[in-house]
C-alpha atoms as a PDB file:
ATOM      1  CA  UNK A   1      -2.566 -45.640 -83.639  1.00  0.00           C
ATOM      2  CA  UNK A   2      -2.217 -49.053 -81.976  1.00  0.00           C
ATOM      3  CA  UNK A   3       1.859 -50.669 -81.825  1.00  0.00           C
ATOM      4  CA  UNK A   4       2.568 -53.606 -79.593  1.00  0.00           C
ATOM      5  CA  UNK A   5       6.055 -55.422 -79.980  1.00  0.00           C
ATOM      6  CA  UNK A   6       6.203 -58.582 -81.360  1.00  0.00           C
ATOM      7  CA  UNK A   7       9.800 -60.543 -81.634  1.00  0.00           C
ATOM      8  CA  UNK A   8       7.874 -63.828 -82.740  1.00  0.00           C
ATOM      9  CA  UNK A   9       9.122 -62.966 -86.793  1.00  0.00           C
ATOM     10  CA  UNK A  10      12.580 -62.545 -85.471  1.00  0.00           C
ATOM     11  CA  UNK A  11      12.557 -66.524 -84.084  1.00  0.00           C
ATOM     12  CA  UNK A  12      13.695 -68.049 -87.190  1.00  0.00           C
ATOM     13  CA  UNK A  13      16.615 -65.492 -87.600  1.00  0.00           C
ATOM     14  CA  UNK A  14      18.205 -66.251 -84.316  1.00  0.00           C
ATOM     15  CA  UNK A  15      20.991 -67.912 -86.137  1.00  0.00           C
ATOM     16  CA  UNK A  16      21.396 -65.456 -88.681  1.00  0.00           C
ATOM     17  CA  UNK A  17      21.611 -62.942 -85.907  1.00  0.00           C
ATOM     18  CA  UNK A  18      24.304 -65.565 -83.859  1.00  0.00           C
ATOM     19  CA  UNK A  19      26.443 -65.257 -86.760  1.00  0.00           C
ATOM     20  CA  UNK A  20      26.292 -61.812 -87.263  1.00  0.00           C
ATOM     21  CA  UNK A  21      27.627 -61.438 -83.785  1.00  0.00           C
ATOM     22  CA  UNK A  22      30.402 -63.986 -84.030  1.00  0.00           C
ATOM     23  CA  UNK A  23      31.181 -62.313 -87.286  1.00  0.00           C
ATOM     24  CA  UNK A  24      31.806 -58.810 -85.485  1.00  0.00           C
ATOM     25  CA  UNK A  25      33.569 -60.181 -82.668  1.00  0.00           C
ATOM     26  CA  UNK A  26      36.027 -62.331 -84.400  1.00  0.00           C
ATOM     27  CA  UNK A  27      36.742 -58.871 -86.473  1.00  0.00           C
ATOM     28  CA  UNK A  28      37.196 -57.073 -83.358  1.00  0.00           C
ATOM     29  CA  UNK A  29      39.638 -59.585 -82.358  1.00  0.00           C
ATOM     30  CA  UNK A  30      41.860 -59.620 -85.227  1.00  0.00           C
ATOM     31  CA  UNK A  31      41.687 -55.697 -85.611  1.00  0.00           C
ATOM     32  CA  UNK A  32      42.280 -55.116 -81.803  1.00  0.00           C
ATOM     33  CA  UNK A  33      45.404 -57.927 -81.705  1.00  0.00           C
ATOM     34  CA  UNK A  34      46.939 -56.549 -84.988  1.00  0.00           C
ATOM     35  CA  UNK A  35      46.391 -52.760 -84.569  1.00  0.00           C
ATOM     36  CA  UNK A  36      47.568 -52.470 -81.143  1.00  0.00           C
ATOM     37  CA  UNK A  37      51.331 -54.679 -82.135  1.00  0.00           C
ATOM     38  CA  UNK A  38      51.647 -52.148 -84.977  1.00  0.00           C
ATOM     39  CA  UNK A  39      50.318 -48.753 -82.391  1.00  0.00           C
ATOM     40  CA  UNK A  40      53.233 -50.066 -80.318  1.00  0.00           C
ATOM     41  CA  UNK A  41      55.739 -50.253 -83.316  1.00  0.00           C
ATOM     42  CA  UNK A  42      54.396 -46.444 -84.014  1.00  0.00           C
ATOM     43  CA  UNK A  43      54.154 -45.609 -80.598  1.00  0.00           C
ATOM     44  CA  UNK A  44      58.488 -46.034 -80.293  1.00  0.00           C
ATOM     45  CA  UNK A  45      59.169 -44.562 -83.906  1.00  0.00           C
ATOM     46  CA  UNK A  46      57.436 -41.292 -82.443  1.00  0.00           C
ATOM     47  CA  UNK A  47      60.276 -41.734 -79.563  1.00  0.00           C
ATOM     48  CA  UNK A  48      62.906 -42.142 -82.409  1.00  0.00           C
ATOM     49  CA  UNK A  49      65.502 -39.820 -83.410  1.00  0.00           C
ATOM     50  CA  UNK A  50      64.926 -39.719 -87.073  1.00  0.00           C
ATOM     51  CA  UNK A  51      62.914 -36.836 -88.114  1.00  0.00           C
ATOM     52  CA  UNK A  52      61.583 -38.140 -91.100  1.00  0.00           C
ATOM     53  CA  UNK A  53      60.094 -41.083 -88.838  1.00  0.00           C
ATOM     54  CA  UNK A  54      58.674 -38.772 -86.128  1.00  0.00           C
ATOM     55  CA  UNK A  55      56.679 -36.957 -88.916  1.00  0.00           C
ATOM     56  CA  UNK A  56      55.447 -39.905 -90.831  1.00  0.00           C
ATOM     57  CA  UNK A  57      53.975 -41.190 -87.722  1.00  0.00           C
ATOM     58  CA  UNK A  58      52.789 -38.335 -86.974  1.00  0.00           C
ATOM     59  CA  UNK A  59      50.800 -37.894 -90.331  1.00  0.00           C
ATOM     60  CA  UNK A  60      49.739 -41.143 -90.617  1.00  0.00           C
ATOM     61  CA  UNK A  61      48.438 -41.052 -86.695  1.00  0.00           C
ATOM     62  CA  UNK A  62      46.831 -37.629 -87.789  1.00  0.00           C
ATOM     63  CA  UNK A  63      45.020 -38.736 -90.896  1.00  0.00           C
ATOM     64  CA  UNK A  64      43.329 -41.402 -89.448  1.00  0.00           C
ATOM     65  CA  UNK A  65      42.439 -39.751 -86.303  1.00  0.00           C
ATOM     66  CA  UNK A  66      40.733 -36.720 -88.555  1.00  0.00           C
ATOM     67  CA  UNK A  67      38.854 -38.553 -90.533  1.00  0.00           C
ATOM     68  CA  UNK A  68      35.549 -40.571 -90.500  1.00  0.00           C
ATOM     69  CA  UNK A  69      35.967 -44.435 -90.250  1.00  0.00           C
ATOM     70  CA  UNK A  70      33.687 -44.620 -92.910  1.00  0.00           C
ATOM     71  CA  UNK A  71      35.211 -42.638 -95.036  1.00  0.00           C
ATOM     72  CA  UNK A  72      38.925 -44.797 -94.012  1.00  0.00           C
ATOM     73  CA  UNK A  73      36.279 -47.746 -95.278  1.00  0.00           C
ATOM     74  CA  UNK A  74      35.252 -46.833 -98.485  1.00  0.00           C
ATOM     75  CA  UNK A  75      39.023 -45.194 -99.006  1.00  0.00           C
ATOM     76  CA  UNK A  76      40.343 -48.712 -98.776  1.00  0.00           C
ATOM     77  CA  UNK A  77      37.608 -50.967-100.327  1.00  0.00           C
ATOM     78  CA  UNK A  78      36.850 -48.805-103.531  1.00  0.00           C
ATOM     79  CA  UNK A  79      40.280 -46.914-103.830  1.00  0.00           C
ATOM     80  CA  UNK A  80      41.869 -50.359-104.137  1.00  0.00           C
ATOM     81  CA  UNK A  81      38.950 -51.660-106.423  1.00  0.00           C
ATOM     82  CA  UNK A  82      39.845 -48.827-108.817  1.00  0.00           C
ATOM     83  CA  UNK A  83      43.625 -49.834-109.458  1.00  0.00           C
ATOM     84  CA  UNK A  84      42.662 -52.999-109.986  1.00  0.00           C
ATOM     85  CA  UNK A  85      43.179 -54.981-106.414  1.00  0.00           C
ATOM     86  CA  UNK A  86      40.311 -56.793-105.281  1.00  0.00           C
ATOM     87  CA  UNK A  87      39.527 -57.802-101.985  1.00  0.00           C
ATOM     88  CA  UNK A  88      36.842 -59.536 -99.771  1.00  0.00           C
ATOM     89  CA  UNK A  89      34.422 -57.556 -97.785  1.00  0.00           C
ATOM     90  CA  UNK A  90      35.773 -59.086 -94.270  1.00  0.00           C
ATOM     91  CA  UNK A  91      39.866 -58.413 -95.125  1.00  0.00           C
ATOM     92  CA  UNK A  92      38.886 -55.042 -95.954  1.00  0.00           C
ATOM     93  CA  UNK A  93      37.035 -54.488 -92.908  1.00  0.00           C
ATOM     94  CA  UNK A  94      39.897 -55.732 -90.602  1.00  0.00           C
ATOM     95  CA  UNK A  95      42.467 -54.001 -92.879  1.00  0.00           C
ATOM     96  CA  UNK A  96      40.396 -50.471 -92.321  1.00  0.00           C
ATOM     97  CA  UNK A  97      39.813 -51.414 -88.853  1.00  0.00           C
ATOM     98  CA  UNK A  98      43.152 -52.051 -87.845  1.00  0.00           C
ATOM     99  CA  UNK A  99      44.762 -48.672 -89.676  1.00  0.00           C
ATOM    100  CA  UNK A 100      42.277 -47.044 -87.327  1.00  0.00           C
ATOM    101  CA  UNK A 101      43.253 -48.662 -84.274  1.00  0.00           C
ATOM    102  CA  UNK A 102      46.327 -48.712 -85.053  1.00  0.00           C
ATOM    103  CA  UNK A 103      46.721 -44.916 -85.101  1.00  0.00           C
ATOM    104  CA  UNK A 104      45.045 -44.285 -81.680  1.00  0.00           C
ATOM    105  CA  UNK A 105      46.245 -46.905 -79.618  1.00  0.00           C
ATOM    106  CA  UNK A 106      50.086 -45.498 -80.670  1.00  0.00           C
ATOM    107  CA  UNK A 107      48.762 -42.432 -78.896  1.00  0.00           C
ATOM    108  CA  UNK A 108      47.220 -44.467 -75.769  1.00  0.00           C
ATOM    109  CA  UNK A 109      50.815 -46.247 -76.101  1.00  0.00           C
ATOM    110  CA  UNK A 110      52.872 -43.019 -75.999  1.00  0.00           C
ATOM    111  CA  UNK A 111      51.670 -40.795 -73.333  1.00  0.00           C
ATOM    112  CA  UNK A 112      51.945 -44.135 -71.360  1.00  0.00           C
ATOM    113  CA  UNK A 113      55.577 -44.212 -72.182  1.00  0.00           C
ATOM    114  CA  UNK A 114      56.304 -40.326 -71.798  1.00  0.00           C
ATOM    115  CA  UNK A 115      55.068 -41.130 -68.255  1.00  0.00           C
ATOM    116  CA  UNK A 116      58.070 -43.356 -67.334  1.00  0.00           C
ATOM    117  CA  UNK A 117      60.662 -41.280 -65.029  1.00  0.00           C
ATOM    118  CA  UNK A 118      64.040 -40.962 -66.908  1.00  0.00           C
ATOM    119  CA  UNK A 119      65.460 -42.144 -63.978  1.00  0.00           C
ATOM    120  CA  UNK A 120      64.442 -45.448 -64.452  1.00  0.00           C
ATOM    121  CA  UNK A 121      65.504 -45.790 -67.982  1.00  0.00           C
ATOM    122  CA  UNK A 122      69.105 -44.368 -67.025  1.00  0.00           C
ATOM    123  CA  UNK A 123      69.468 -46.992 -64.195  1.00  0.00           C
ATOM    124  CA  UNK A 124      68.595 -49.815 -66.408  1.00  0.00           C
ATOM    125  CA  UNK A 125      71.072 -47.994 -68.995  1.00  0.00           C
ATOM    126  CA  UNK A 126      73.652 -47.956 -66.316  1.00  0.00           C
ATOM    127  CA  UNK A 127      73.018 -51.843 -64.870  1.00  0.00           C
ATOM    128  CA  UNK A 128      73.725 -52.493 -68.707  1.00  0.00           C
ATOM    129  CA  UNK A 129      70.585 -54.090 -69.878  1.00  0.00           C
ATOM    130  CA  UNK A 130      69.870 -54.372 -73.849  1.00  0.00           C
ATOM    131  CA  UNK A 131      67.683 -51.559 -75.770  1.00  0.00           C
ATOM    132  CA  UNK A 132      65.620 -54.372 -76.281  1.00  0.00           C
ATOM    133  CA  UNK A 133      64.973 -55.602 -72.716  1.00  0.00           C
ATOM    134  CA  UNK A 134      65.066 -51.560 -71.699  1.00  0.00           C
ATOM    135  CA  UNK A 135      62.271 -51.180 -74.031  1.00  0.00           C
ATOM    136  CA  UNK A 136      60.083 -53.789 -72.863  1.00  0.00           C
ATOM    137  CA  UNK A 137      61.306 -54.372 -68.797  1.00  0.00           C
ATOM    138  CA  UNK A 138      61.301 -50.607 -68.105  1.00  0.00           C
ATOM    139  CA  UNK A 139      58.818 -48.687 -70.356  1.00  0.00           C
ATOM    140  CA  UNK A 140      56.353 -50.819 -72.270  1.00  0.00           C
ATOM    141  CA  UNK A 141      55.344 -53.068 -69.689  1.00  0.00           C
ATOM    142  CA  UNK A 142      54.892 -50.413 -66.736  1.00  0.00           C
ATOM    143  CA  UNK A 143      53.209 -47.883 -69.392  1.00  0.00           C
ATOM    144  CA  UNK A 144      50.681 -50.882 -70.875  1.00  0.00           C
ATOM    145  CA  UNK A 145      49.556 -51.115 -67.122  1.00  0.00           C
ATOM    146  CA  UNK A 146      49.066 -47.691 -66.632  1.00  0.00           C
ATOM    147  CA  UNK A 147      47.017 -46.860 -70.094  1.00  0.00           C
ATOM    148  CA  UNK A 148      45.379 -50.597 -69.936  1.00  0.00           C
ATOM    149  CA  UNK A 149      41.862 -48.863 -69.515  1.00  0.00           C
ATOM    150  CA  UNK A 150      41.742 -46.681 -71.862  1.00  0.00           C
ATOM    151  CA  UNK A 151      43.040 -49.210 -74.290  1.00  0.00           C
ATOM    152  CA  UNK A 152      39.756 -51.624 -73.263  1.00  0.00           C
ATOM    153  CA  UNK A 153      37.589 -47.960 -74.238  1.00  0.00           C
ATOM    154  CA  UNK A 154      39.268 -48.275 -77.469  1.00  0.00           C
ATOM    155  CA  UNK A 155      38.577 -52.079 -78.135  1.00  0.00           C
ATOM    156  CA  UNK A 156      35.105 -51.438 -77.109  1.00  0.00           C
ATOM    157  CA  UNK A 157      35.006 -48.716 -79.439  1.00  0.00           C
ATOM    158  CA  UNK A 158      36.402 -50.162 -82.290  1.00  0.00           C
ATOM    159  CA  UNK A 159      34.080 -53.560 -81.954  1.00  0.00           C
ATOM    160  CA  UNK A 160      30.941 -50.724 -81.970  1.00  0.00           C
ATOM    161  CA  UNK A 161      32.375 -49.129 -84.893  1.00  0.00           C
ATOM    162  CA  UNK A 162      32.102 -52.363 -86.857  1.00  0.00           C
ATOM    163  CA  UNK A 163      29.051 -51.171 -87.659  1.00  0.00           C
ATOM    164  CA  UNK A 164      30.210 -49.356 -90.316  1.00  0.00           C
ATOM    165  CA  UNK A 165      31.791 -52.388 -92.572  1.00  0.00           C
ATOM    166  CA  UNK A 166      27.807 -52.790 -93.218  1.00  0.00           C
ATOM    167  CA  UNK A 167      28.201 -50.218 -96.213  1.00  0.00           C
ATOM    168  CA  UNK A 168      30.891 -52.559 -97.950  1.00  0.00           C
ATOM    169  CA  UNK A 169      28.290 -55.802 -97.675  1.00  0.00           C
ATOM    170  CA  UNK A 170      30.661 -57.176 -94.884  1.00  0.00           C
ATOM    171  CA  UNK A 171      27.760 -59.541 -93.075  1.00  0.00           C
ATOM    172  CA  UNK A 172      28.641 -58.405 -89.684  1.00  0.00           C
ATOM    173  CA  UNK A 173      25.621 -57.793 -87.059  1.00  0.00           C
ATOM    174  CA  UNK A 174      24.652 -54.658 -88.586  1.00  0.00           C
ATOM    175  CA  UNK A 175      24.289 -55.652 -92.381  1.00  0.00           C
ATOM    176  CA  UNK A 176      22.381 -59.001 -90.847  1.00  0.00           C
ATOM    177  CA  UNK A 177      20.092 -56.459 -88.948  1.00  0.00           C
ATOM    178  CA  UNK A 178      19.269 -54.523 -92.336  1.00  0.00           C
ATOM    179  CA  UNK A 179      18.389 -57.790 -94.104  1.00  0.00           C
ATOM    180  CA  UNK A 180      16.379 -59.337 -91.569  1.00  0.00           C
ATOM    181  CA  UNK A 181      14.344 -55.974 -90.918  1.00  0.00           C
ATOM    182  CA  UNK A 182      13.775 -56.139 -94.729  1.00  0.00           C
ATOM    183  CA  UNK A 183      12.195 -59.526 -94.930  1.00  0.00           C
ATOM    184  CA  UNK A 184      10.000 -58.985 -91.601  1.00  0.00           C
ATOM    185  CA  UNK A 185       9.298 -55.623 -91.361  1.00  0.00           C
ATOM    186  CA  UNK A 186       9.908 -55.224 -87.873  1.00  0.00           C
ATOM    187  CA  UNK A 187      12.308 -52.626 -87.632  1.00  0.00           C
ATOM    188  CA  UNK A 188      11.725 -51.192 -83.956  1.00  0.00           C
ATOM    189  CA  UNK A 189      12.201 -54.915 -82.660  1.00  0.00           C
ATOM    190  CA  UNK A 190      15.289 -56.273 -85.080  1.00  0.00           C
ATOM    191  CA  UNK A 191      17.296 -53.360 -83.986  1.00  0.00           C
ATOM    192  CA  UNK A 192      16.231 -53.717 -80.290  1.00  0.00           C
ATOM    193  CA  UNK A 193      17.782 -57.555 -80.501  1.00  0.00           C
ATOM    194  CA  UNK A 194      20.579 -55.597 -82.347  1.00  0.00           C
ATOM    195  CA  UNK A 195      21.300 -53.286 -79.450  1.00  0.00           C
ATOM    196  CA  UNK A 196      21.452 -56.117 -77.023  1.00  0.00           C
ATOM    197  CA  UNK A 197      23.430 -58.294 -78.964  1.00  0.00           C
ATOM    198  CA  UNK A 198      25.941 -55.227 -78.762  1.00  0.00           C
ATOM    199  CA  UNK A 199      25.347 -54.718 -75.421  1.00  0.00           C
ATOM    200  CA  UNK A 200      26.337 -58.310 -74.647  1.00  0.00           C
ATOM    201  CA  UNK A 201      29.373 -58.013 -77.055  1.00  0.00           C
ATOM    202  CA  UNK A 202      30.776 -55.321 -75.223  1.00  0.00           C
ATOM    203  CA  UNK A 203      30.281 -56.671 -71.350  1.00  0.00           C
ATOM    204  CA  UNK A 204      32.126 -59.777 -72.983  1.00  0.00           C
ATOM    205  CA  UNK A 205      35.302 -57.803 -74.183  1.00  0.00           C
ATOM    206  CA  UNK A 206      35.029 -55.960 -70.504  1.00  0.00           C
ATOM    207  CA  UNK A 207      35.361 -58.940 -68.924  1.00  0.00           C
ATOM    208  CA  UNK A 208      37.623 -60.512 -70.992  1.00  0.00           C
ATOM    209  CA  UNK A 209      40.198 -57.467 -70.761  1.00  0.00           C
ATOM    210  CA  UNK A 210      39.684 -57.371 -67.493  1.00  0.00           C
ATOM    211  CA  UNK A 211      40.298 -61.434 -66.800  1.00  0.00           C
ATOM    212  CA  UNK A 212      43.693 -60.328 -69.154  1.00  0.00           C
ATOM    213  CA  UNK A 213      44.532 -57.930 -67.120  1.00  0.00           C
ATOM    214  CA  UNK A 214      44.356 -59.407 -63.810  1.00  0.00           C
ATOM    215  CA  UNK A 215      46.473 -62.477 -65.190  1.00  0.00           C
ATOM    216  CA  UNK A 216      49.236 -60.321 -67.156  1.00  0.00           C
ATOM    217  CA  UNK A 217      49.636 -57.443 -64.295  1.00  0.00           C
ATOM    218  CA  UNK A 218      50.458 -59.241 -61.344  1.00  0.00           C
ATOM    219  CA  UNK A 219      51.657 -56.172 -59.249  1.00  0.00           C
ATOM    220  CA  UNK A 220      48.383 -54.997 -59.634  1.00  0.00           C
ATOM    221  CA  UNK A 221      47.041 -57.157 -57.444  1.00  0.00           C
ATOM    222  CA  UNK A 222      49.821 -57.272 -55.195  1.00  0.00           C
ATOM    223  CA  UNK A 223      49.095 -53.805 -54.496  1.00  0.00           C
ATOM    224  CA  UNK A 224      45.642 -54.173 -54.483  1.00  0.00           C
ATOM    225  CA  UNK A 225      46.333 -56.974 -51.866  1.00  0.00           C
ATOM    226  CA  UNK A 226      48.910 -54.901 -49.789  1.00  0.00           C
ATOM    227  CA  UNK A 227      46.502 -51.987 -49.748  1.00  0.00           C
ATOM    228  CA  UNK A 228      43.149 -54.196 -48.205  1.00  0.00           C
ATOM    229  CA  UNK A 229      45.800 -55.650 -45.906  1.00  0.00           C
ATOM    230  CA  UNK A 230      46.696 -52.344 -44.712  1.00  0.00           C
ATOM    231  CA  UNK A 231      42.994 -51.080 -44.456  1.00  0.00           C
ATOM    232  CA  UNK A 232      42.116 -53.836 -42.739  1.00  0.00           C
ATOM    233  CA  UNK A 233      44.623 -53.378 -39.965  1.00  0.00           C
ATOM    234  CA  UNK A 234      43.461 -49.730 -39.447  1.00  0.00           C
ATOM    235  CA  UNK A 235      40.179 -50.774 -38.918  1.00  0.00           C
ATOM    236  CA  UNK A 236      41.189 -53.316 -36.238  1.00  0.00           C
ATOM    237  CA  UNK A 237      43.350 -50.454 -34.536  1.00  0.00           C
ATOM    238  CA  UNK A 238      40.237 -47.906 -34.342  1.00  0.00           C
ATOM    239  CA  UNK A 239      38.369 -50.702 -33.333  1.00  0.00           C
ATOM    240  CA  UNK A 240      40.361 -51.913 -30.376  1.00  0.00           C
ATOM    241  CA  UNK A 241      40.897 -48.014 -29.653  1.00  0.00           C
ATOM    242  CA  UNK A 242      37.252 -47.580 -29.431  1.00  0.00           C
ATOM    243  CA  UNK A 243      36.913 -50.565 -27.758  1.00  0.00           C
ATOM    244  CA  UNK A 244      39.497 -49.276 -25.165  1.00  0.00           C
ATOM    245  CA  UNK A 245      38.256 -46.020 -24.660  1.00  0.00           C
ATOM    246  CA  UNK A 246      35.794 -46.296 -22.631  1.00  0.00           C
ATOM    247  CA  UNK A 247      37.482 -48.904 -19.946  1.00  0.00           C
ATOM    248  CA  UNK A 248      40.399 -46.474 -19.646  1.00  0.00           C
ATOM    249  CA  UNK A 249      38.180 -43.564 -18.838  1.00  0.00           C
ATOM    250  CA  UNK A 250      36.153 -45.375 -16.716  1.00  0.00           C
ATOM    251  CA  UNK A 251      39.094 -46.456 -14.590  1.00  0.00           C
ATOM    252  CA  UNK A 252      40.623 -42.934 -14.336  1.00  0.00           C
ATOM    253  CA  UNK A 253      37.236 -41.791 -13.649  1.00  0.00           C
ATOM    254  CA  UNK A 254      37.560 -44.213 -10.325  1.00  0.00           C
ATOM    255  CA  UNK A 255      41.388 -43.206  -9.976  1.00  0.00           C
ATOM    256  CA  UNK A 256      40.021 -39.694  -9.560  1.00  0.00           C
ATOM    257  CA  UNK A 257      37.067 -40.278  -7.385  1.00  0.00           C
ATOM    258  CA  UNK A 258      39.469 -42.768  -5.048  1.00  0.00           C
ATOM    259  CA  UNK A 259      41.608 -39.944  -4.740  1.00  0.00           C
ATOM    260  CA  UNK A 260      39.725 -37.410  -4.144  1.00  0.00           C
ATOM    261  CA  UNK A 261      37.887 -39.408  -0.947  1.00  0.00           C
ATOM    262  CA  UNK A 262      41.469 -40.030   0.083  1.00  0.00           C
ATOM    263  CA  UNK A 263      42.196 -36.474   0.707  1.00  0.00           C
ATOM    264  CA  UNK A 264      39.074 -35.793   1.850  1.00  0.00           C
ATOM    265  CA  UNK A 265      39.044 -38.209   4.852  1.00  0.00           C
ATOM    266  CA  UNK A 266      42.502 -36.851   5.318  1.00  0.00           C
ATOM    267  CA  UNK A 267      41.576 -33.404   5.483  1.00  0.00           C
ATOM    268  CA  UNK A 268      39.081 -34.292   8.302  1.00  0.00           C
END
């Protein structure tokens, strides 16, 4: 059996495919931006004193985190359809998609806030600052820095998992990918385009959270600066050291030899 790959059927589709993409990302986008304001908002009513809030979040956080995306998908879209509420294919994709993002970036969001010292939220308590200014100043700030990467995992994530709004007929790059191996017949070589595309996709929301986080976390680089400053200097010291070394122990060397004829002639 002969099989060579031929992408010349998938020419004409390049736009179809284009749009696809732009499709997923700008649903990425809206999920990511929406879902991680409202993990936040759950991330501090886990924090709260209210019982009844604590457990609601921590059901809602649970049920979405124990259950298949698709599933959350088809809960939303067809569950809704059934009462009588009708939606499009793309709101219920970002709806489902942000619920799910929602739930596990409040977890990201929390152990980043467990991790700031008391201490510092008592001394802003004590220099009278506002809950408000407490809240953001002392803990959400420093704890967004710390738990920044594996909040990029979960965008990344998410945008991969758009995948599934394909069952719904949401034209994202997936469902575009079905159609177009359906009129060519070239599976093997549709979803290889697809995989790149995806690849692409995800470099693109690296570097753009990285770009983000480099502009928004300033100390970051200040101690990233401070710390090849400090490097640096240690190399010049071993180097001059090294560079000294053998100088000195060439002039004691002489020192010693000096003295040594010294007492010799004086012994004779």
């Amino acid at each position: 059996m002969h099989f060579s790959l031929n992408f010349a059927p998938l020419v004409p589709y390049w736009p179809v495919f284009l749009e696809g993409a732009w499709l997923t990302l700008k649903m990425t986008v809206l999920a990511v931006v929406i879902g991680t304001a409202a993990g936040t908002l759950v991330a501090f009513a886990k924090r709260s004193r209210h019982r009844w809030l604590v457990r609601l979040c921590g059901v809602y956080i649970e049920s979405v985190r124990n259950t298949p995306f698709l599933v959350q998908i088809f809960l939303l879209y067809f569950g809704l359809a059934s009462l009588g509420v009708h939606m499009p294919t793309f709101a219920a994709a970002v709806i489902a998609m942000v619920i799910n993002i929602g739930a596990y970036a409040a977890e990201i969001i929390r152990a980043g806030l467990e991790s700031v010292p008391r201490g510092q939220i008592e001394a802003a308590e004590c220099l009278g600052l506002s809950k408000w200014r407490i809240a953001w100043h002392v803990m959400l700030q420093p704890s967004i820095e710390k738990v920044y990467p594996a909040l990029t995992t979960q965008f990344i994530l998410m945008m991969q998992a758009s995948a599934m709004a394909s069952q719904i007929s949401a034209e994202e790059l997936t469902a575009v990918a079905n159609t177009v191996q359906s009129d060519t017949f070239r599976s093997l070589e549709t979803y290889i385009v697809v995989a790149v595309l995806y690849l692409g996709l995800s470099l693109l929301v690296k570097l753009v959270a990285w770009a983000a986080g480099e502009y928004f976390f300033k100390r970051r680089r200040v101690v990233r600066r401070a710390a090849a400053q400090t490097a640096q200097a240690s190399r010049r010291r071993a180097a001059a050291s090294r560079a000294g070394q053998p100088s000195g122990t060439g002039t004691g060397t002489g020192t010693r030899t000096s003295g040594s004829n010294t007492a010799h002639r004086s012994a004779s």
